[in-house]
Protein backbone atom coordinates (compact mmCIF):
# COMPACT_ATOMS: atom_id res chain seq x y z
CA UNK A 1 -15.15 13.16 6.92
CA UNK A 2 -12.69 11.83 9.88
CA UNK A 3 -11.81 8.88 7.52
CA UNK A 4 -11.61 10.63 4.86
CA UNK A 5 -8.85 12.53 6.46
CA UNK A 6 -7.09 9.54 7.58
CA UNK A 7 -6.91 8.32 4.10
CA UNK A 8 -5.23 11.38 2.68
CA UNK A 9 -2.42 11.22 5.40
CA UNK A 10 -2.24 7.74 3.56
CA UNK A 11 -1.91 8.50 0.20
CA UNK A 12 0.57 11.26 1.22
CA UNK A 13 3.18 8.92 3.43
CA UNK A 14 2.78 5.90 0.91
CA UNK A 15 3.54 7.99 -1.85
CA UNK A 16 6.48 9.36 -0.63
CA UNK A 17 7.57 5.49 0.64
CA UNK A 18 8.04 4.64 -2.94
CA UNK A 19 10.68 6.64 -3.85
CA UNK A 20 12.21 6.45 -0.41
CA UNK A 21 12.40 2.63 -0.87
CA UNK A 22 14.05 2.38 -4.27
CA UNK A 23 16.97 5.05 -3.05
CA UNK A 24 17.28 2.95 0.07
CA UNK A 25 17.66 -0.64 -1.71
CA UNK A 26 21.22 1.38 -2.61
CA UNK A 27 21.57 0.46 0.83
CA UNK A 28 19.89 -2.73 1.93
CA UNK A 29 18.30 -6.00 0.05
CA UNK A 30 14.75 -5.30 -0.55
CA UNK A 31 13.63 -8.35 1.92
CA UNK A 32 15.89 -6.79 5.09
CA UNK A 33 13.50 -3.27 4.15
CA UNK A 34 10.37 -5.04 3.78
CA UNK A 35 11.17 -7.32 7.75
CA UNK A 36 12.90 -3.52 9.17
CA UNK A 37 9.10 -2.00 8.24
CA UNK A 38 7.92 -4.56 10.15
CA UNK A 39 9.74 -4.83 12.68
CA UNK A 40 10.26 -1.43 13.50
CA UNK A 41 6.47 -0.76 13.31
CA UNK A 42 5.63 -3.31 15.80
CA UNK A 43 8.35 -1.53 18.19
CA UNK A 44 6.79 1.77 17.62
CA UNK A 45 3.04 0.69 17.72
CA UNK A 46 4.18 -1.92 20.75
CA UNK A 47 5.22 1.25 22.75
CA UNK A 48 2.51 2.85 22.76
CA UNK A 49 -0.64 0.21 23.37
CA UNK A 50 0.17 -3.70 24.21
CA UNK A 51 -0.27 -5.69 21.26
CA UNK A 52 -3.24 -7.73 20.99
CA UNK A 53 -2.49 -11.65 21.29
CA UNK A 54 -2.04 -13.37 18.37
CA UNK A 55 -4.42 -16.11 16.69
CA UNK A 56 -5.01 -18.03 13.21
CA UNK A 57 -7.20 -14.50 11.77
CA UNK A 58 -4.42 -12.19 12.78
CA UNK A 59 -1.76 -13.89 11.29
CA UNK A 60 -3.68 -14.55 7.89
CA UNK A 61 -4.33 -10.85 7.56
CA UNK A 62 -0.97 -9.49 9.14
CA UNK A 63 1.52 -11.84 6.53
CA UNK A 64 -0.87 -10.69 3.39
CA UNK A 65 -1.22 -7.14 3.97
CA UNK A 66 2.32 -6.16 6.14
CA UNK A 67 4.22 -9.36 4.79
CA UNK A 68 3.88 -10.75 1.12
CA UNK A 69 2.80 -7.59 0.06
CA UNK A 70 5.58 -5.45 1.13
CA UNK A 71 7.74 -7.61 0.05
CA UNK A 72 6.91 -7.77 -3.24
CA UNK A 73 6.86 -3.88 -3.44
CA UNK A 74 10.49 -3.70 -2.29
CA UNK A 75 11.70 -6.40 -4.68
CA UNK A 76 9.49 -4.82 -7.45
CA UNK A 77 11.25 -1.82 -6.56
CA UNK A 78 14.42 -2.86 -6.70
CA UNK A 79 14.37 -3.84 -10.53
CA UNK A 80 11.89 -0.99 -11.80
CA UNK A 81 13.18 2.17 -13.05
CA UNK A 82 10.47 4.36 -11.89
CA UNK A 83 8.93 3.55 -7.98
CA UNK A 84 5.78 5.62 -9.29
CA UNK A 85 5.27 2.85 -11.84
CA UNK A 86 5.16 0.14 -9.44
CA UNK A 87 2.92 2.17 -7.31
CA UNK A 88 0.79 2.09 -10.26
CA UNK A 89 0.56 -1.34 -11.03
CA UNK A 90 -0.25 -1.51 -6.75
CA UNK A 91 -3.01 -0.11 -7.56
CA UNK A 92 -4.85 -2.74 -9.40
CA UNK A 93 -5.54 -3.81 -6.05
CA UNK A 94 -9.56 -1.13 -5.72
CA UNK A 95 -10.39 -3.27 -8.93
CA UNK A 96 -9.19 -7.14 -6.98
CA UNK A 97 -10.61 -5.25 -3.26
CA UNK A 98 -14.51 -4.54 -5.54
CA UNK A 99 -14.89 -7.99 -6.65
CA UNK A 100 -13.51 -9.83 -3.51
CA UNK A 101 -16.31 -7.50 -1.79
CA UNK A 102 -18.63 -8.57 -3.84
CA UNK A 103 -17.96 -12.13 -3.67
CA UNK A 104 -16.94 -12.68 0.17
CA UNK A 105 -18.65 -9.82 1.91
CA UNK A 106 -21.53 -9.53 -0.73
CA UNK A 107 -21.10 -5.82 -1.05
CA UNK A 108 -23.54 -4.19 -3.44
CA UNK A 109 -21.70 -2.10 -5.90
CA UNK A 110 -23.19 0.72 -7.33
CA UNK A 111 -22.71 1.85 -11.25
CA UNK A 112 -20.84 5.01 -10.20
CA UNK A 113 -18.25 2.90 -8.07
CA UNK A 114 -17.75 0.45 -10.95
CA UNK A 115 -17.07 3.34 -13.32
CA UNK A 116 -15.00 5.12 -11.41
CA UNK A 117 -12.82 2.39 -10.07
CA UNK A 118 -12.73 0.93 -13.98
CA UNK A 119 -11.75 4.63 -15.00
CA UNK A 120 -8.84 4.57 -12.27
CA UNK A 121 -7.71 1.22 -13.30
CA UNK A 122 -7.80 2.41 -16.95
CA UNK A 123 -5.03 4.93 -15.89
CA UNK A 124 -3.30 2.49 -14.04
CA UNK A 125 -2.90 0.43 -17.36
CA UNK A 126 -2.15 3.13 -19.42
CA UNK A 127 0.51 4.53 -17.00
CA UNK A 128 2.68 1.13 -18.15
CA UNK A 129 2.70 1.86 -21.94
CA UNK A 130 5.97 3.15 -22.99
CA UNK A 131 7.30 2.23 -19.13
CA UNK A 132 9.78 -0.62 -20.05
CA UNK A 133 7.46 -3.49 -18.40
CA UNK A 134 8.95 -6.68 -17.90
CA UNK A 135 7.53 -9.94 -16.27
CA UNK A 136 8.95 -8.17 -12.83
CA UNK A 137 6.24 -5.88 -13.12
CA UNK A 138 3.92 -9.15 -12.07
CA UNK A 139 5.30 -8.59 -8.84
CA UNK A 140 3.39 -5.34 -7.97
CA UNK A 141 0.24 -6.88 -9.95
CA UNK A 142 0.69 -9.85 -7.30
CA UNK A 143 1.00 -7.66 -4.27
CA UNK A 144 -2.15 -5.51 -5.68
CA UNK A 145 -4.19 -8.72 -5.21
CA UNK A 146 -2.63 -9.85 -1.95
CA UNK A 147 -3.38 -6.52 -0.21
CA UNK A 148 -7.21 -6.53 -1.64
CA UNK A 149 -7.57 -10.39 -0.12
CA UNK A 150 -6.07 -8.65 3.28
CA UNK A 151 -8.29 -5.94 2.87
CA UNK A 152 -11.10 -8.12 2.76
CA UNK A 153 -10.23 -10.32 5.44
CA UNK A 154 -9.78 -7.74 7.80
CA UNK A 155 -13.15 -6.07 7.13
CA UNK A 156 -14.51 -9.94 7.31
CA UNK A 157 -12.45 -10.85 10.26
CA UNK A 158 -11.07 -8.46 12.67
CA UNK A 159 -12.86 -4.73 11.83
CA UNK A 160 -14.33 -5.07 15.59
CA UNK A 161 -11.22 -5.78 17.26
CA UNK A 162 -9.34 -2.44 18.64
CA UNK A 163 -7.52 -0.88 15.67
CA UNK A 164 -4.13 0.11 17.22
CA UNK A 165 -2.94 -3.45 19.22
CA UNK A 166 -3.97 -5.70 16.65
CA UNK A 167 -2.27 -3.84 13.85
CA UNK A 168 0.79 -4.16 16.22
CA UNK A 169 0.06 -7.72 16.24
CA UNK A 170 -0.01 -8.01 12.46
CA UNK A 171 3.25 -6.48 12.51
CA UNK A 172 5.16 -8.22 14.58
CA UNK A 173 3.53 -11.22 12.67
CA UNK A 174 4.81 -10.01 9.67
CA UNK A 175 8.60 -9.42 11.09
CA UNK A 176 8.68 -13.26 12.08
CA UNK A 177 7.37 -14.25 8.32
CA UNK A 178 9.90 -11.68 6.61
CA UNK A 179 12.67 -12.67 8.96
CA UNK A 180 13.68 -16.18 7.14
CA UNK A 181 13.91 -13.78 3.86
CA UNK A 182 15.85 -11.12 5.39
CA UNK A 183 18.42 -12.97 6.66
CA UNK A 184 18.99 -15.44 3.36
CA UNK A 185 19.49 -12.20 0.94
CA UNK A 186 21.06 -9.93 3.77
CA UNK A 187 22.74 -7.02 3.04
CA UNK A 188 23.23 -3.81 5.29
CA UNK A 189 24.89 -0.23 5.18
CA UNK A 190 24.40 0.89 8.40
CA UNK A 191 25.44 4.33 7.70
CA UNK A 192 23.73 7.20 10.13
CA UNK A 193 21.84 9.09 6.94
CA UNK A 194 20.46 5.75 5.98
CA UNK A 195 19.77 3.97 9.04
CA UNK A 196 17.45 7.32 10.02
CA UNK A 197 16.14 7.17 6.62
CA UNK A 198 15.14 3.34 7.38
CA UNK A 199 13.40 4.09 10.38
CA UNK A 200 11.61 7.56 9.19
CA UNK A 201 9.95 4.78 5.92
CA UNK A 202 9.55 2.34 8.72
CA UNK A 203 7.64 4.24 11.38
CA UNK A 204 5.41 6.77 8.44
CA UNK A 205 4.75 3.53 6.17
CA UNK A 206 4.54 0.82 8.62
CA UNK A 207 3.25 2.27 11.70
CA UNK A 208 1.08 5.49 11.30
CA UNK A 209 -0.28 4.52 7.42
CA UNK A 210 -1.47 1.28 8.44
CA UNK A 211 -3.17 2.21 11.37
CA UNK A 212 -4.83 4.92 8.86
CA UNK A 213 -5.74 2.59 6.86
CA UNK A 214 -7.39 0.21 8.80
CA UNK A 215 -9.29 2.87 10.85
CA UNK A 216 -10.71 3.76 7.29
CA UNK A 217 -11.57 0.27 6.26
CA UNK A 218 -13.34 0.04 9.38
CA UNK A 219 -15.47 2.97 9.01
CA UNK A 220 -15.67 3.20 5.28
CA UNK A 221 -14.95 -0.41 4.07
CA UNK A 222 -12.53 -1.98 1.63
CA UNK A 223 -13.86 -0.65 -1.52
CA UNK A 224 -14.62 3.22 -0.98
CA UNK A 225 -11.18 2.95 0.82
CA UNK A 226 -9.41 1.38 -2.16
CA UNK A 227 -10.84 4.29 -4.48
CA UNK A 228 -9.27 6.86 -2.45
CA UNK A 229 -6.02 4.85 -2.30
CA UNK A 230 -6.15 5.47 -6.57
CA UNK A 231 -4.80 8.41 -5.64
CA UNK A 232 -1.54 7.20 -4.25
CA UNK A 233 0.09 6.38 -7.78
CA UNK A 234 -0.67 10.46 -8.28
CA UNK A 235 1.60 11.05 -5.08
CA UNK A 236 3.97 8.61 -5.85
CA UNK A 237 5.03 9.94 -9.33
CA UNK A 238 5.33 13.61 -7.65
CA UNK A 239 7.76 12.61 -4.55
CA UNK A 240 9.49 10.38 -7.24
CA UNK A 241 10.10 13.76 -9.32
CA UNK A 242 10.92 15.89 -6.60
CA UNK A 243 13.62 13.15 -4.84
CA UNK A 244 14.72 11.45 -7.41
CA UNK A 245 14.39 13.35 -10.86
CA UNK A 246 12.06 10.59 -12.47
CA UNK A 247 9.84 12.34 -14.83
CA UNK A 248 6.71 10.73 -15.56
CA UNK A 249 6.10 9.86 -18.99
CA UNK A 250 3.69 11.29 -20.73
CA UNK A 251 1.27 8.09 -20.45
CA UNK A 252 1.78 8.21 -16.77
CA UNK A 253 0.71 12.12 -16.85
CA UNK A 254 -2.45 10.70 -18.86
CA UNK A 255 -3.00 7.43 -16.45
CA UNK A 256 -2.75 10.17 -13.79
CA UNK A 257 -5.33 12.34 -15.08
CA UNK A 258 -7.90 9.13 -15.64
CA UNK A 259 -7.08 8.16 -12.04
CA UNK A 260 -8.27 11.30 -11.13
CA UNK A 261 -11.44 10.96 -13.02
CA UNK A 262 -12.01 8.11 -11.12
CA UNK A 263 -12.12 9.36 -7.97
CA UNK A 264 -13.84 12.63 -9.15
CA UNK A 265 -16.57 10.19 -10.83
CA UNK A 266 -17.07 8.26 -7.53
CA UNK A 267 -16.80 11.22 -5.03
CA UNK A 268 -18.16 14.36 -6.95
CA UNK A 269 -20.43 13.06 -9.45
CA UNK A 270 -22.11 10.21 -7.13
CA UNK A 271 -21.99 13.39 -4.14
CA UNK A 272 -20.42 11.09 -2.01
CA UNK A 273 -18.95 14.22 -0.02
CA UNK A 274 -22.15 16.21 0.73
């Protein structure tokens, strides 16, 4: 139940990092966000246990899941309307995490995961109807995949390594690969509210989620850890709501509810809690 803990804490702190992102690109270029995550997190996570040295594995899994796919959330972010509905189309990324499983780590997947992943992919479809998608919205489709393939690596690669220096490590990789980026589209307000507000999203999202979520793919592995994260989108449209005044539509409200299914269909029907 530990991991299942862990994995709330992240649905909680990367739902509120959506809407916290698109008020911040007011005040920064997407790519200097994405590299300040980084960046930051390695700081934070460097102070507290020596990061892990860096090889070929680390840097593969660090750049997909803490580089090219946070950057692509903060530039999907900064053309959407609504940060829950790029969380949403995130979240394609159980559906890309069960078949990379199956195909790299030969995971056996059972009828009641399929369903229940399909059923929370169903609402993550029908959450875009009526959105205003555009091509941009390939962006968070993108990123979905890249985290699943970093997901899966890291299971494959580097689940028996320590959890808290190496995903230091994998940050400060991911600063150095976001760094050429942030410094070609620069642009800073370094005012006190949003400089704290910068390094709050920096050291919740980048620091303490990650490290969540890689102590749960350890103990739980990518997929059942990518059907929790369905829940996410759910937390992301409520903290955009409350922040920001972005009411869901109602085909978000109804992708909601069948992303909930999902997880009820994998966890309650299949008794995955007893």
């Amino acid at each position: 139940m530990r991991a299942y803990g862990y994995l709330f804490g992240v649905v909680v702190i990367w739902g509120l990092a959506y809407p916290l992102t698109k008020y911040l690109t007011a005040y920064f270029s997407p790519t200097f966000i994405a590299f300040s995550r980084a960046a930051i997190g390695f700081a934070v996570l460097s102070a507290v246990a020596k990061p892990a040295r860096p090889d070929g594995k680390t840097a593969v899994v660090g750049i997909l899941n803490m580089g090219a796919t946070i950057l692509l959330i903060n530039l999907s972010l900064l053309f959407a309307k609504s940060p829950g509905l790029v969380s949403t189309l995130m979240y394609t990324q159980p559906l890309f995490a069960l078949l990379l499983s199956a195909i790299i780590l030969k995971t056996a997947v059972k009828p009641s995961e399929a369903l229940g992943v399909a059923l929370g992919v169903a609402g993550v479809i029908t959450s875009t109807i009526g959105g205003g998608a555009c091509a941009c919205d390939l962006l968070p489709v993108l990123g979905g995949f890249l985290w699943a393939l970093g997901t899966v690596t890291y299971k494959l690669w580097l689940a028996d390594r320590p959890v808290l220096p190496t995903t230091a490590t994998m940050n400060g990789v991911a600063a150095a690969f976001l760094l050429p980026t942030a410094l070609i589209s620069y642009k800073a307000d370094f005012s006190a509210r949003a400089l704290l507000l910068l390094i709050a999203l920096a050291v919740l999202a980048q620091g303490a989620a990650w490290l969540l979520w890689f102590r749960s793919v350890r103990e739980l592995g990518p997929v059942r850890t990518g059907e929790i994260s369905l829940l996410v989108p759910v937390s992301s449209y409520l903290f955009s709501y409350f922040m920001l005044g972005s009411t869901p539509t109602l085909y978000q409200a109804i992708g909601s509810a069948l992303i909930l299914s999902g997880i009820s269909t994998i966890y309650i029907v299949a008794g995955k809690f007893k």
